[in-house]
Protein backbone atom coordinates (compact mmCIF):
# COMPACT_ATOMS: atom_id res chain seq x y z
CA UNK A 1 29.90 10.83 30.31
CA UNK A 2 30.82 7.99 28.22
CA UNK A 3 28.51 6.60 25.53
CA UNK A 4 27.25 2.83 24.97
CA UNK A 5 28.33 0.69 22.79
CA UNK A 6 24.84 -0.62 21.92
CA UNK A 7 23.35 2.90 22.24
CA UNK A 8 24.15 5.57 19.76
CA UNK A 9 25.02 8.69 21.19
CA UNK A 10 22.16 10.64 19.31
CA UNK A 11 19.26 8.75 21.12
CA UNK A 12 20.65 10.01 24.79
CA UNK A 13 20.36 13.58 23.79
CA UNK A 14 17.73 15.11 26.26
CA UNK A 15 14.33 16.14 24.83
CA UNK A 16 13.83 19.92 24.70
CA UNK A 17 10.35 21.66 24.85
CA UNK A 18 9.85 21.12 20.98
CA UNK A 19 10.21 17.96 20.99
CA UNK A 20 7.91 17.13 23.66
CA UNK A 21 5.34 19.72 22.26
CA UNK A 22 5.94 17.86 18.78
CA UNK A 23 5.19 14.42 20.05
CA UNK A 24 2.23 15.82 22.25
CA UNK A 25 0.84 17.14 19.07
CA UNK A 26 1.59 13.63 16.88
CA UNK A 27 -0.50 11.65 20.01
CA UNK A 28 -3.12 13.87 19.90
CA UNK A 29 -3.70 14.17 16.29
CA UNK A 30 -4.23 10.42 16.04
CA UNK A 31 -6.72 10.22 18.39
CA UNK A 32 -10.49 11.14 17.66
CA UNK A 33 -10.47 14.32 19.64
CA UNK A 34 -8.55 15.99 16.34
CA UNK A 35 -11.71 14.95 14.58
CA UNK A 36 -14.89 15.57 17.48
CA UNK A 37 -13.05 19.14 18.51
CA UNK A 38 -15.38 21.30 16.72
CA UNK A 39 -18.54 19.14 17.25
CA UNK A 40 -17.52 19.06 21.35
CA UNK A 41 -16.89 23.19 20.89
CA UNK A 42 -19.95 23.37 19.15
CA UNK A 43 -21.33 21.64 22.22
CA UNK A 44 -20.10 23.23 24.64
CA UNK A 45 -21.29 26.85 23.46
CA UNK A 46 -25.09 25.58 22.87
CA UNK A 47 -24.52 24.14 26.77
CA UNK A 48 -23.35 27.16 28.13
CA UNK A 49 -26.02 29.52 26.13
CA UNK A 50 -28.75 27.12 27.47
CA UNK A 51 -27.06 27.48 30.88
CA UNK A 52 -27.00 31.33 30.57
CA UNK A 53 -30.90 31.25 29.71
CA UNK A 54 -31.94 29.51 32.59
CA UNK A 55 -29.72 31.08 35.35
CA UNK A 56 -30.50 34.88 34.26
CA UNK A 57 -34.40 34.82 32.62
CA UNK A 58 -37.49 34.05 34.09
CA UNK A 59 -38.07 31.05 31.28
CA UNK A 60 -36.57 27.11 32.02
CA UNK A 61 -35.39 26.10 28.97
CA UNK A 62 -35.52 22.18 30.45
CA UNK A 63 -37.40 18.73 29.85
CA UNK A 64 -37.46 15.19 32.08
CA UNK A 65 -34.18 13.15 31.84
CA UNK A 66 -36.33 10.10 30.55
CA UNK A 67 -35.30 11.13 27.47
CA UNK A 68 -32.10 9.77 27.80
CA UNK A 69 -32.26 6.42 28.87
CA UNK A 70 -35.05 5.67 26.06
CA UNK A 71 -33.29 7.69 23.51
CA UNK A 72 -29.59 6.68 24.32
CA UNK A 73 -30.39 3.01 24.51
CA UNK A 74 -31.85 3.28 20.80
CA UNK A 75 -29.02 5.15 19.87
CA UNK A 76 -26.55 3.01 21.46
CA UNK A 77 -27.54 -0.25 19.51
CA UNK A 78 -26.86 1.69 16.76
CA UNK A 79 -23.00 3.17 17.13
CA UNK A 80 -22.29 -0.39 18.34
CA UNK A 81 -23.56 -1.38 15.23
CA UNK A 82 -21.06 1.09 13.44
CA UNK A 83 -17.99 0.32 15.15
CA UNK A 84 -18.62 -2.98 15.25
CA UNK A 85 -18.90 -3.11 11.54
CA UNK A 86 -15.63 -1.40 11.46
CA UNK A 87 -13.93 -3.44 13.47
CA UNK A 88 -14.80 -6.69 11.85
CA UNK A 89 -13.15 -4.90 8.11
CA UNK A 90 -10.16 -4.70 10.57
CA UNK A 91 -10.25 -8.46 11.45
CA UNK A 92 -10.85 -9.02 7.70
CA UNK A 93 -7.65 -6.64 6.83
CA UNK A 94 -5.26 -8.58 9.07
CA UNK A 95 -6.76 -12.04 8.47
CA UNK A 96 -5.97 -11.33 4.21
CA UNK A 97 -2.32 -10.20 5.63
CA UNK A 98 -2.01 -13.53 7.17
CA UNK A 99 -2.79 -15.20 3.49
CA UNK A 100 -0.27 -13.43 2.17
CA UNK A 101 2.26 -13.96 4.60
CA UNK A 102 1.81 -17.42 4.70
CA UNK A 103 1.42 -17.86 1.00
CA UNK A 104 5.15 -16.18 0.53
CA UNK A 105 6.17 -18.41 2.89
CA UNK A 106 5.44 -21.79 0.77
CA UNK A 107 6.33 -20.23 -1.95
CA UNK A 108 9.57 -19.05 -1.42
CA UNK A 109 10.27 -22.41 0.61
CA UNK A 110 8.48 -24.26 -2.40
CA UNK A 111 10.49 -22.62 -5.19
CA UNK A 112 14.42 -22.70 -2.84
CA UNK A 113 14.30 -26.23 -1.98
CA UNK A 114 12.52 -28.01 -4.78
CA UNK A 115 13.51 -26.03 -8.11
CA UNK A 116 16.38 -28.44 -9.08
CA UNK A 117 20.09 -26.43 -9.68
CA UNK A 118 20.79 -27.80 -12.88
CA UNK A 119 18.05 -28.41 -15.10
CA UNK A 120 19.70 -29.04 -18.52
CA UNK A 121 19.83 -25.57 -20.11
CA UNK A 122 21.23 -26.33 -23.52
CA UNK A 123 21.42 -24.23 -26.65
CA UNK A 124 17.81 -25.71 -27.76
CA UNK A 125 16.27 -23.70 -24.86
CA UNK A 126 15.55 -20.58 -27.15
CA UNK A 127 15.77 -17.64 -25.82
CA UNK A 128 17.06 -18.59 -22.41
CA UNK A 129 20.61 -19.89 -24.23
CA UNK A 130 20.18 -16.57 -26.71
CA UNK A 131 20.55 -14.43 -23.29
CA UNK A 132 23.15 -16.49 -22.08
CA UNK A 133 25.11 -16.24 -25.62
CA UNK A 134 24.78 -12.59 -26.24
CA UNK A 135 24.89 -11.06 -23.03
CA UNK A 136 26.81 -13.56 -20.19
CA UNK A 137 29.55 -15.96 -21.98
CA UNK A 138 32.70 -14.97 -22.15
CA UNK A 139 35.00 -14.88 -25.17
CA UNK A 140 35.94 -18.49 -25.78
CA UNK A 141 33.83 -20.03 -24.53
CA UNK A 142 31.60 -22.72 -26.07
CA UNK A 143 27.91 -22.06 -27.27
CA UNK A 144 26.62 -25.29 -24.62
CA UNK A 145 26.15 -23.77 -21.04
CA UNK A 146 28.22 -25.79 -18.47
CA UNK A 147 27.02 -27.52 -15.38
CA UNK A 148 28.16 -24.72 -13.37
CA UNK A 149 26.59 -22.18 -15.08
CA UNK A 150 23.14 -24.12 -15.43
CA UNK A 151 23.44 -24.31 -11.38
CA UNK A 152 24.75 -20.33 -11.64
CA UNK A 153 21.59 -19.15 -13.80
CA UNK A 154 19.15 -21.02 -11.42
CA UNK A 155 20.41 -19.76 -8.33
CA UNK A 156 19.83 -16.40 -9.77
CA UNK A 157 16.19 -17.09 -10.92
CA UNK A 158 15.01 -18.48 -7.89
CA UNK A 159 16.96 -15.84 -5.69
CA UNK A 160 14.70 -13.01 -8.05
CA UNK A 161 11.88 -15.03 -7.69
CA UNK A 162 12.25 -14.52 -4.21
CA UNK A 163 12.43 -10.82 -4.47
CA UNK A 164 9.43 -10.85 -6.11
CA UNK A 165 7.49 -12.83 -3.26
CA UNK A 166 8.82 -9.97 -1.19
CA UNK A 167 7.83 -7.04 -3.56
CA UNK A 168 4.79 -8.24 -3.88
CA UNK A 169 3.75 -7.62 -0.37
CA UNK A 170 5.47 -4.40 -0.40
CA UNK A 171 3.71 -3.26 -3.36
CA UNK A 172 0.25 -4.39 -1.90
CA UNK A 173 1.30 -2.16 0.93
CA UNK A 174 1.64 1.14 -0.96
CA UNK A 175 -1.25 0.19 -3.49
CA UNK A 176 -3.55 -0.28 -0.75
CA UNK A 177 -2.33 3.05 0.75
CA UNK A 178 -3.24 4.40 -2.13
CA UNK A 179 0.92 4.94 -3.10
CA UNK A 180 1.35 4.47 -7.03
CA UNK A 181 4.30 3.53 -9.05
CA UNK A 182 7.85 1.05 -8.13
CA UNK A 183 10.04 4.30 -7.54
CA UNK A 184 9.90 3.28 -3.57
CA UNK A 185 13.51 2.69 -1.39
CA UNK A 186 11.60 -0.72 -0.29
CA UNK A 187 10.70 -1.46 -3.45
CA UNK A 188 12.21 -0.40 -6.47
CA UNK A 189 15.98 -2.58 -5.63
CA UNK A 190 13.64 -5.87 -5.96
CA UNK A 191 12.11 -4.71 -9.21
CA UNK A 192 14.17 -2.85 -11.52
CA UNK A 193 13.30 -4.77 -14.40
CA UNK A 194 9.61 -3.91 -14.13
CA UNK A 195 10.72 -0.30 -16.39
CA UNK A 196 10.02 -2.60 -19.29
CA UNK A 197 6.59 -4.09 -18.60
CA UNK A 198 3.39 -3.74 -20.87
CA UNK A 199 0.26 -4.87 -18.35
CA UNK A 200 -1.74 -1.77 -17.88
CA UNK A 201 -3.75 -3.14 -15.67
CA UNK A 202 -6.19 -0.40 -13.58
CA UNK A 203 -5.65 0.58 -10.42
CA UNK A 204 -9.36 0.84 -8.56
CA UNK A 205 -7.31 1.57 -5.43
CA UNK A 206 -8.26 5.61 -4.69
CA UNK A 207 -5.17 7.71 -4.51
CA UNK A 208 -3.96 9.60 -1.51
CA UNK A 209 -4.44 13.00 -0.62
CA UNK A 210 -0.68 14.05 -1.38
CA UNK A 211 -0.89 17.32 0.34
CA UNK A 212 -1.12 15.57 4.00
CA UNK A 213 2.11 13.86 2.85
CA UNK A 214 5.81 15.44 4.32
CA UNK A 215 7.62 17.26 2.11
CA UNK A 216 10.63 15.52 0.12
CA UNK A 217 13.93 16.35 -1.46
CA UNK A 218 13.66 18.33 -4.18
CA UNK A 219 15.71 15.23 -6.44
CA UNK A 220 12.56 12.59 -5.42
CA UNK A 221 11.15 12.00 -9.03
CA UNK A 222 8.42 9.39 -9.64
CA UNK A 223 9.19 9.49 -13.70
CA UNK A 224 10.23 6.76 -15.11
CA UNK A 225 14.14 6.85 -15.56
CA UNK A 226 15.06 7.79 -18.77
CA UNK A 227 16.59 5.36 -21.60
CA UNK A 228 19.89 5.04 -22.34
CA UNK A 229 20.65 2.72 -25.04
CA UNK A 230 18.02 1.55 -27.52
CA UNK A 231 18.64 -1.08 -29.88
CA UNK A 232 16.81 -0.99 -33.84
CA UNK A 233 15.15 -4.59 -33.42
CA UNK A 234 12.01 -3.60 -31.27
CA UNK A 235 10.48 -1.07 -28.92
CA UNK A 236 8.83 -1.60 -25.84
CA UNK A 237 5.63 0.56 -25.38
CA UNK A 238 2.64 0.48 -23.26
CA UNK A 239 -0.36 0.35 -25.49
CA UNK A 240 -2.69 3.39 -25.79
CA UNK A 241 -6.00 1.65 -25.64
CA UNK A 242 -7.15 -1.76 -24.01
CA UNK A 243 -7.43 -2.76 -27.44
CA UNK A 244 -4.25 -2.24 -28.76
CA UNK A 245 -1.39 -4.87 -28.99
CA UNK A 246 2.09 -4.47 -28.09
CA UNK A 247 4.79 -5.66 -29.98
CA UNK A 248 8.06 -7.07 -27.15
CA UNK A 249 11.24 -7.28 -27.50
CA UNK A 250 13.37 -10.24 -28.36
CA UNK A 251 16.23 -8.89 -26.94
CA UNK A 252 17.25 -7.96 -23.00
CA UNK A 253 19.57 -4.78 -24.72
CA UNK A 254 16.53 -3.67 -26.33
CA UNK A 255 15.45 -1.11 -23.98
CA UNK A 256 18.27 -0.05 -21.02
CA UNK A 257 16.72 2.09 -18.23
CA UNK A 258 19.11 4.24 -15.68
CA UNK A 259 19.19 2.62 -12.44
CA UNK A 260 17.78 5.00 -9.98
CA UNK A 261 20.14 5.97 -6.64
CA UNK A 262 18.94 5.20 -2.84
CA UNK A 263 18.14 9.24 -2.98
CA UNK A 264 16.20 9.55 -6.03
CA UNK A 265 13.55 6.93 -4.82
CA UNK A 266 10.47 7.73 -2.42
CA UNK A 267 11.00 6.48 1.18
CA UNK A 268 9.12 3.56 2.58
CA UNK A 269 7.41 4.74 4.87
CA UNK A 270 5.79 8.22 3.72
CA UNK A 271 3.03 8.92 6.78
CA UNK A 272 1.24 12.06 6.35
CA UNK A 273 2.61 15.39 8.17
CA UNK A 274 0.42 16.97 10.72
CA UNK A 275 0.45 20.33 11.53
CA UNK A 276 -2.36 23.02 13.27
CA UNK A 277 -4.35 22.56 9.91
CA UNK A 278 -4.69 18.93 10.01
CA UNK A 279 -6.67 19.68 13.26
CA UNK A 280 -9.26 21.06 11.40
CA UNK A 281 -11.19 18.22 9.85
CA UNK A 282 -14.61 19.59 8.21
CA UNK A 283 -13.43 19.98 4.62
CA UNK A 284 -15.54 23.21 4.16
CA UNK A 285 -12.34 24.61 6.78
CA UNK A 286 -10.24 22.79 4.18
CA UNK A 287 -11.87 24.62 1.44
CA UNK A 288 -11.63 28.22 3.54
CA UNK A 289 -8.00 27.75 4.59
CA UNK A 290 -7.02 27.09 0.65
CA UNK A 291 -8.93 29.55 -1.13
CA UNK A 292 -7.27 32.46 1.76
CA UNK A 293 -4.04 30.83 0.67
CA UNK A 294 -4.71 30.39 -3.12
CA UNK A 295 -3.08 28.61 -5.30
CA UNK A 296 -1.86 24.83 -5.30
CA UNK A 297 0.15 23.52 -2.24
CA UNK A 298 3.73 23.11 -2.81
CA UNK A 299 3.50 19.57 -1.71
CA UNK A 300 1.53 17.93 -4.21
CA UNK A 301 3.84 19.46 -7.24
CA UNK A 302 6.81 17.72 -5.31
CA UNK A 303 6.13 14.36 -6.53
CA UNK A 304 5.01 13.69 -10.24
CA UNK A 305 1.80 11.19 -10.78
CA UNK A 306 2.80 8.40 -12.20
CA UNK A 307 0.89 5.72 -14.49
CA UNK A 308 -1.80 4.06 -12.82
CA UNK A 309 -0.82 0.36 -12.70
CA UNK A 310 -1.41 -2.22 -10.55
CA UNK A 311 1.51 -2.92 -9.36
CA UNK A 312 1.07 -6.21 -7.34
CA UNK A 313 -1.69 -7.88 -9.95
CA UNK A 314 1.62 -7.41 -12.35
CA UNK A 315 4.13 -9.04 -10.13
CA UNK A 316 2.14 -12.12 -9.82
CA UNK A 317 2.07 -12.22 -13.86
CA UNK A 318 6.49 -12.44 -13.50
CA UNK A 319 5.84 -15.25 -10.69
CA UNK A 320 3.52 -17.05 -12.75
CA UNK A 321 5.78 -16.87 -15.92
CA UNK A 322 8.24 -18.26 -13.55
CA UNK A 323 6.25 -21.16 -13.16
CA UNK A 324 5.51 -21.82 -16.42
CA UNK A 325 8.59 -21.83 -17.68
CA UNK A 326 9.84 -24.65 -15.31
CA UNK A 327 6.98 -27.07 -16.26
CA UNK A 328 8.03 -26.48 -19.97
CA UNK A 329 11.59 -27.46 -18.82
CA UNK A 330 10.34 -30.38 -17.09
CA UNK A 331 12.71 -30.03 -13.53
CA UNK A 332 9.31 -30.52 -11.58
CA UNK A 333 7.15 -32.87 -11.05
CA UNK A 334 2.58 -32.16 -11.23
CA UNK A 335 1.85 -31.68 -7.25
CA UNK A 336 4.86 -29.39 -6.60
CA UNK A 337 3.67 -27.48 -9.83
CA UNK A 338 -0.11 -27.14 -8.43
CA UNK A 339 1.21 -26.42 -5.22
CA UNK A 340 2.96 -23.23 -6.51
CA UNK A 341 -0.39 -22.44 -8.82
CA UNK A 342 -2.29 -22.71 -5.60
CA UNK A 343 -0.06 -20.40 -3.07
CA UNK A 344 0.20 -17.86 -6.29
CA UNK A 345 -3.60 -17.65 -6.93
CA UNK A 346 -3.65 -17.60 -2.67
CA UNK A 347 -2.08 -14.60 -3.28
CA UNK A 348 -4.08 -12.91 -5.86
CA UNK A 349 -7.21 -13.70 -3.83
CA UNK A 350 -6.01 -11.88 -0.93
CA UNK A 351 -5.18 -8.81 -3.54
CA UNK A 352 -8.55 -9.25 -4.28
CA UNK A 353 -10.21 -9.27 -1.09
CA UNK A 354 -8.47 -6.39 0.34
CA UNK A 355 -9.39 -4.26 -3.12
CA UNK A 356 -13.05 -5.44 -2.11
CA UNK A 357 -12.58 -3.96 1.46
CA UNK A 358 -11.33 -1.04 0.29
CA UNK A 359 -13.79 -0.59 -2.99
CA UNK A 360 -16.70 -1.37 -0.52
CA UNK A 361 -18.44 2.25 -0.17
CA UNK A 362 -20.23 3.56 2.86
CA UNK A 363 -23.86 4.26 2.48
CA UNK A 364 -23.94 7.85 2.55
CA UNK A 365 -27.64 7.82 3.92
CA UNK A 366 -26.59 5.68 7.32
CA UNK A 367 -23.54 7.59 8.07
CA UNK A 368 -25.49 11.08 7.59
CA UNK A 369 -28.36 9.68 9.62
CA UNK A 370 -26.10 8.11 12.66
CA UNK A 371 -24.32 11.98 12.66
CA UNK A 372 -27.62 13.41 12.53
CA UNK A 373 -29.38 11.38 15.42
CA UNK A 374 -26.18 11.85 17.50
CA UNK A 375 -26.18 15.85 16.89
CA UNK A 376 -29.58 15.58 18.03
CA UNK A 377 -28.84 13.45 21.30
CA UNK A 378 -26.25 15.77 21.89
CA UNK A 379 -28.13 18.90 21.80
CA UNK A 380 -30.78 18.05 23.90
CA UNK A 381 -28.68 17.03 26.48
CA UNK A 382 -28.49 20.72 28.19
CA UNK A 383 -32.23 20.38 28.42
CA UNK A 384 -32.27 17.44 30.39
CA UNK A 385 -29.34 18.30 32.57
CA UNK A 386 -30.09 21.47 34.09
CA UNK A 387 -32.24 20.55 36.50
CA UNK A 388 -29.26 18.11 37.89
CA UNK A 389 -26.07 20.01 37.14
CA UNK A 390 -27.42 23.42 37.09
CA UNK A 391 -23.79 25.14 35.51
CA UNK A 392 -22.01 21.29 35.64
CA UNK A 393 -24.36 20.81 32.68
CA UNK A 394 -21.58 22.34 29.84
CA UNK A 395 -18.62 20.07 30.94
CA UNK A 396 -21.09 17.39 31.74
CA UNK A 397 -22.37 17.30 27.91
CA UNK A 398 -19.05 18.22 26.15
CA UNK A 399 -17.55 14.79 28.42
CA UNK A 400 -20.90 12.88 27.49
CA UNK A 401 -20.76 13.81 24.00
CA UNK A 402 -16.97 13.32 23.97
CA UNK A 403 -16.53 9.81 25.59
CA UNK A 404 -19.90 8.31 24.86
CA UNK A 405 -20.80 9.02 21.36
CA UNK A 406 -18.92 11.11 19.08
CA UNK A 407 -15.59 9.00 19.21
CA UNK A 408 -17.73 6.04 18.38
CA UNK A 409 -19.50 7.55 15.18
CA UNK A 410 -15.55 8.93 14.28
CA UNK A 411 -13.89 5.88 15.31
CA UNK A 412 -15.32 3.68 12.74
CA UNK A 413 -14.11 6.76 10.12
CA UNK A 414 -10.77 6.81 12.22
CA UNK A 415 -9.96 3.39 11.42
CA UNK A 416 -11.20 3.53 7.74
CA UNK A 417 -8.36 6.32 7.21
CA UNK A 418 -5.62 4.96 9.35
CA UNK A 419 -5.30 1.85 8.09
CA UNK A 420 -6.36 2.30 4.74
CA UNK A 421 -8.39 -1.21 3.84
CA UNK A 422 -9.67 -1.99 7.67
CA UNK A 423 -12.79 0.28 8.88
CA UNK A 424 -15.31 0.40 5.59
CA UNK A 425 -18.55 -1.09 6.25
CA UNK A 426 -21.08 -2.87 4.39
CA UNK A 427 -24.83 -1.33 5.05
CA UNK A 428 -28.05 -1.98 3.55
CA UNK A 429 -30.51 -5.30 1.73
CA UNK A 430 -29.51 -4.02 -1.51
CA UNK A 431 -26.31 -3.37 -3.22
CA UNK A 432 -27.15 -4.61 -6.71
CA UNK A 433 -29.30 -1.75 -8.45
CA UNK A 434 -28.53 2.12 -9.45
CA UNK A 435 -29.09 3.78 -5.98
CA UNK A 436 -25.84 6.19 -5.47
CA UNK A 437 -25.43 4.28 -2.47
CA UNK A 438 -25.23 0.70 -4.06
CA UNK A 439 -22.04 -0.87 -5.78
CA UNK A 440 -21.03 0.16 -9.34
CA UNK A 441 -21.10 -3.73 -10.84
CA UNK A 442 -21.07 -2.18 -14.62
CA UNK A 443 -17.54 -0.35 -13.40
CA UNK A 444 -16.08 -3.69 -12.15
CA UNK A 445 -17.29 -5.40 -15.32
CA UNK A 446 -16.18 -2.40 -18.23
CA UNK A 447 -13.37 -0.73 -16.36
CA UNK A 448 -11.93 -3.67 -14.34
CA UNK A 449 -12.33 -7.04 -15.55
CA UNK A 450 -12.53 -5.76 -19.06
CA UNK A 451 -9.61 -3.77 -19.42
CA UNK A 452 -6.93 -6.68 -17.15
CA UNK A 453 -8.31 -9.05 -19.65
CA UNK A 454 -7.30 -6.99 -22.85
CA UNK A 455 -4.20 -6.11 -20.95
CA UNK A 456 -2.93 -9.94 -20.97
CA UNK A 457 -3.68 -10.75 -23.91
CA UNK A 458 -2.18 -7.93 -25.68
CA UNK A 459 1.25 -8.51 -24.79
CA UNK A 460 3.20 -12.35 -24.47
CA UNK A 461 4.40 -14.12 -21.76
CA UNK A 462 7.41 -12.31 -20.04
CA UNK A 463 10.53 -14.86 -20.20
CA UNK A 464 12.11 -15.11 -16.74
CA UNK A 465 15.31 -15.53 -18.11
CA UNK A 466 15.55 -12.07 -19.50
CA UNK A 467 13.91 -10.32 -16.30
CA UNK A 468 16.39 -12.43 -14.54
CA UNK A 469 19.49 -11.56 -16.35
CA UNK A 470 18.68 -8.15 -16.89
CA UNK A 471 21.86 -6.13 -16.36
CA UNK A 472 20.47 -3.99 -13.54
CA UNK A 473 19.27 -6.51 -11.43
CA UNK A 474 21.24 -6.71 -8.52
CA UNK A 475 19.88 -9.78 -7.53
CA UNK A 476 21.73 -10.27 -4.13
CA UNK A 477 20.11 -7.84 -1.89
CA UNK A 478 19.67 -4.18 -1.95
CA UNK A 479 21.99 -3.53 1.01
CA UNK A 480 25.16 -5.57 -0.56
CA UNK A 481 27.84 -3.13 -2.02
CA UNK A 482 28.50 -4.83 -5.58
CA UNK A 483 26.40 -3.79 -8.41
CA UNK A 484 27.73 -6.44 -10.66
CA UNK A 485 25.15 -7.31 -13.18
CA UNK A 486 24.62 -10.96 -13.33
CA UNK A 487 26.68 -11.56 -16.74
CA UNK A 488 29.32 -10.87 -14.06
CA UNK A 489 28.24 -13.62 -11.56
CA UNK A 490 27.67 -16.54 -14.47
CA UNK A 491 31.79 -15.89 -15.35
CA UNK A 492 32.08 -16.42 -11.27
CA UNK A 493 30.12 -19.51 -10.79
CA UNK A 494 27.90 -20.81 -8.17
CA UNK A 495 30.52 -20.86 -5.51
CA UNK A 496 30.91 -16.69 -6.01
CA UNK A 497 27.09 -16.35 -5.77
CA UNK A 498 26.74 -18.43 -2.64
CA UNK A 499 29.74 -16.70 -0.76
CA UNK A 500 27.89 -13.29 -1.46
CA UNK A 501 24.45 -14.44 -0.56
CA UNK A 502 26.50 -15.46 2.77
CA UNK A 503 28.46 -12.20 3.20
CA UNK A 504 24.89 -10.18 2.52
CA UNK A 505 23.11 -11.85 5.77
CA UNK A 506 25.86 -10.62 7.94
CA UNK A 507 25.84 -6.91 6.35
CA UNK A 508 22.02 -6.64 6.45
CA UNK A 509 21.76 -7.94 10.37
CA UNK A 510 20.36 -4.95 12.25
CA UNK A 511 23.51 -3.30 14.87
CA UNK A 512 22.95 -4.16 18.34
C-alpha cells in the first residue's frame, strides 16, 4: 500500500502488544491511582478481614451508618478545601504565564519596530567601534562604520535581543522544573554567549529528582565547554564569595568557548521515565528498593550538576543592558524607553511570583492531619457497611475510598508535582515566626536578596555589542545551516542578513 505524502510512513506502522501495554502503563501512572494503590490495598485487606470476622465468629464487628453522613460532611469541607487551594496555585501558574507571554510580546514588537537601523555608530562609541575595529572590518577599510554597517550591527542586536525574549521563557521553564544550567537543545543556540557571564545569582528553585529522569547518551555533558583561546589582557571568572569582585574583560577574544553540537546538549523536553518502581510511591519502598539494589543509580551520574544560577534573573540583566545602552545612544525617545523598563520588570515580577508559588511550603501539620482523618474515615467504613453490603462491603470501601477521598487528598499533591509551580498551598494565620511550618524570611533576606545584590554590583554592566558580536552567536536561528559568525554578516550588509532571516522562516515551517 502506498504511503501519504503528508503522513510519514513510520506513524502507519500498526501498534504491537508493547506498545499498547507501554502507553497503558504511561496513562495510568499519571493518574492518582499510581499514588492511592497501596492505601486502596491496604483497604481492601482491613475490609475483607472485617468481612471474614463477621461472616465466620459469633462477634459483629459493626456500628450505625450515621457515622458517615456526620463524619463525611466534616471531612468533605475539608478536601474541598485542599484541592481547591491547589487549584487556585494552578490558576495563579497560568495567569504569571500569560504575563510573560504578553510581556515578550511588546517587547519584541517594542524593540523590532521602534529601535531605529542606523543610529550613528561612530568611532567615539567606545567599545562598540573597538569590536567593530578589531574583530568585523575588513582590511581596508576605514576606522568610521558606514551606513550600511550601522543598519547591519542593529539588525543583529535587536534580532539577539529577540532571542533573548525567547530564552528567557525557556529558561523559566526548566528553572521552574527544577532543570539547571543553558546546556538545553531549546536553549543553549539562543545563548551561547552566556559561557562568559559573572552573576551568580542563587537559584531557590529545588532541583529535580534526576533518577526519575530517562536515561541519555552517554556524550550529554552539562560542563561548561572548555576554552580554546585565551588572550593575556583579562580573565573572566565567577567570583568565589558574594563579596568578591570580578574583574571583565575588555575584549570579545578574551575568553573563546567551544560551541557545543545539537548532540552534546540536553533535550527539551526531559519528562521523567516510569517504570514498575515509579508505581510505588511511599518513599520508605523507595528507600527498601535502593538499599536491596545498593549503590547509586546509573542515572543520576549521567548528567553532571552544574552551577546553580539563575538562569532567567540573568537574562533579564543582558535585556536590560540592552536598554541602557540605547538611551545612552540617544535613538529613542522617554515613553518608548519606560515602556521597555516596564514590560522587562513585567517580566521579572512574573519570575518572581512563580518562585513564590513554588517556595511557598505546605504545612506539614494540615497535610498529615487531612491523611490522618481520611485513614480514619476509611477504616471505619467496613464497620458501618456490613450490615448493608454484607461481603459488597470490600469493593464498596476500596471504590469509596478510591473515588471519594483519597484522589482528592493526592490530587492536590498530583498537581504540585506535575506541573511543578501550580498545586502548593498556602495554610495557616501565621507564616511570619520560627514554627518549622512557617516561611524562612531570614533565608530570603541572607541567602536571596543578599547574595543577587552583591552579585550586581560585583561585576559591570555587560556591553551588548560584545554579547552581540560574539563569534559564536549564530544569531539567525538555530535551525538555519550557516554558522557564520557575525564579523561575516557586517562584510555582507543588511541586504545578506535580511535575505537569510527570509530563507530561515521557510526552513523552520513545520512539514505538512
Amino acid at each position: 500500500m502506498a504511503h501519504s505524502a503528508f503522513v510519514p510512513s513510520s506513524s502507519k506502522r500498526t501498534l504491537n502488544w508493547r506498545d499498547m501495554f507501554r502507553i497503558l502503563w504511561d496513562t495510568l501512572s499519571s493518574t492518582t491511582l499510581s499514588r492511592c494503590w497501596p492505601i486502596l490495598i491496604c483497604t481492601g485487606i482491613w475490609s475483607s478481614v472485617l468481612c471474614f470476622l463477621n461472616q465466620y465468629t459469633h462477634g459483629k464487628l459493626s456500628i450505625q451508618p450515621d457515622l458517615i453522613t456526620v463524619f463525611g460532611t466534616v471531612l468533605g469541607f475539608v478536601i474541598s478545601f485542599r484541592t481547591t487551594s491547589s487549584f487556585d496555585r494552578y490558576n495563579d501558574g497560568r495567569r504569571y504565564w500569560s504575563q510573560i507571554v504578553l510581556n515578550c510580546r511588546i517587547f519584541a514588537r517594542t524593540v523590532w519596530f521602534h529601535v531605529p537601523g542606523a543610529q550613528g555608530l561612530s568611532s567615539s562609541d567606545g567599545s562598540l567601534s573597538q569590536i567593530a575595529d578589531n574583530a568585523m572590518k575588513a582590511p581596508g577599510k576605514t576606522d568610521t562604520l558606514s551606513e550600511e554597517e550601522q543598519e547591519a550591527m542593529t539588525l543583529i542586536e535587536k534580532k539577539t535581543v529577540v532571542n533573548l525574549l525567547e530564552a528567557y521563557a525557556i529558561s523559566v521553564k526548566h528553572y521552574l522544573r527544577g532543570e539547571e544550567g543553558i546546556h538545553y537543545q531549546d536553549l543553549y543556540p539562543l545563548v551561547p554567549f552566556l559561557h562568559s557571564s559573572n552573576y551568580p545569582f542563587p537559584a531557590i528553585i529545588p532541583l529535580t529528582d534526576l533518577r526519575s529522569r530517562k536515561r541519555l547518551p552517554q556524550n550529554i555533558s552539562l560542563h561548561r565547554p572548555p576554552i580554546e583561546t585565551a588572550s593575556t589582557k583579562s580573565t573572566l571568572r565567577v567570583p568565589a564569595s558574594p563579596n568578591e569582585t570580578v574583574k571583565c574583560s575588555d575584549d570579545v577574544e578574551s575568553q573563546t568557548y567551544r560551541s557545543l553540537q545539537s548532540d552534546e546538549l540536553l533535550p527539551a523536553e526531559w519528562p521523567p521515565r516510569y517504570c514498575w518502581r515509579s508505581a510505588f510511591p511511599l518513599p520508605f519502598l523507595h528507600w527498601i528498593w535502593k538499599t536491596l539494589k545498593g549503590g547509586t543509580p546509573k542515572v543520576e551520574s549521567q548528567r553532571p550538576h552544574p552551577a546553580k544560577y539563575n538562569v532567567p534573573l540573568e537574562i533579564s540583566l543582558y535585556l536590560a543592558s540592552y536598554i541602557s545602552a540605547l538611551q545612552v545612544r540617544g535613538v529613542l525617545n522617554d515613553p518608548t524607553l519606560n515602556m521597555l523598563y516596564a514590560t522587562l520588570n513585567q517580566l521579572v515580577d512574573a519570575l518572581n511570583e512563580l518562585e513564590r508559588v513554588i517556595t511557598t511550603p505546605i504545612p506539614v501539620s494540615y497535610s498529615l492531619h487531612l491523611w490522618m482523618v481520611t485513614t480514619v474515615y476509611c477504616g471505619t467504613l467496613p464497620f458501618q457497611l456490613w450490615s448493608i453490603f454484607q461481603w459488597f462491603t470490600v469493593p464498596a470501601s476500596v471504590i469509596a475510598a478510591s473515588i471519594a477521598l483519597f484522589p482528592y487528598v493526592a490530587v492536590s499533591h498530583l498537581v504540585s508535582q506535575s506541573f511543578v509551580f501550580f498545586g502548593f498551598i498556602v495554610a495557616g494565620e501565621e507564616i511570619e515566626s520560627y514554627d518549622k511550618n512557617d516561611l524562612n524570611m531570614g533565608s530570603f533576606v541572607e541567602n536571596i536578596i543578599r547574595n543577587e545584590l552583591h552579585a550586581i554590583t560585583a561585576t559591570p554592566v555587560p556591553d551588548p555589542a560584545k554579547w552581540a558580536l560574539a563569534k559564536n552567536n549564530n544569531f539567525l536561528s538555530m535551525g538555519h545551516e550557516s554558522v557564520e559568525p557575525p564579523s561575516a554578516w557586517l562584510n555582507k550588509g543588511k541586504a545578506a542578513i535580511l535575505e537569510a532571516l527570509h530563507s530561515d522562516v521557510g526552513s523552520t515551517q513545520p512539514a505538512q
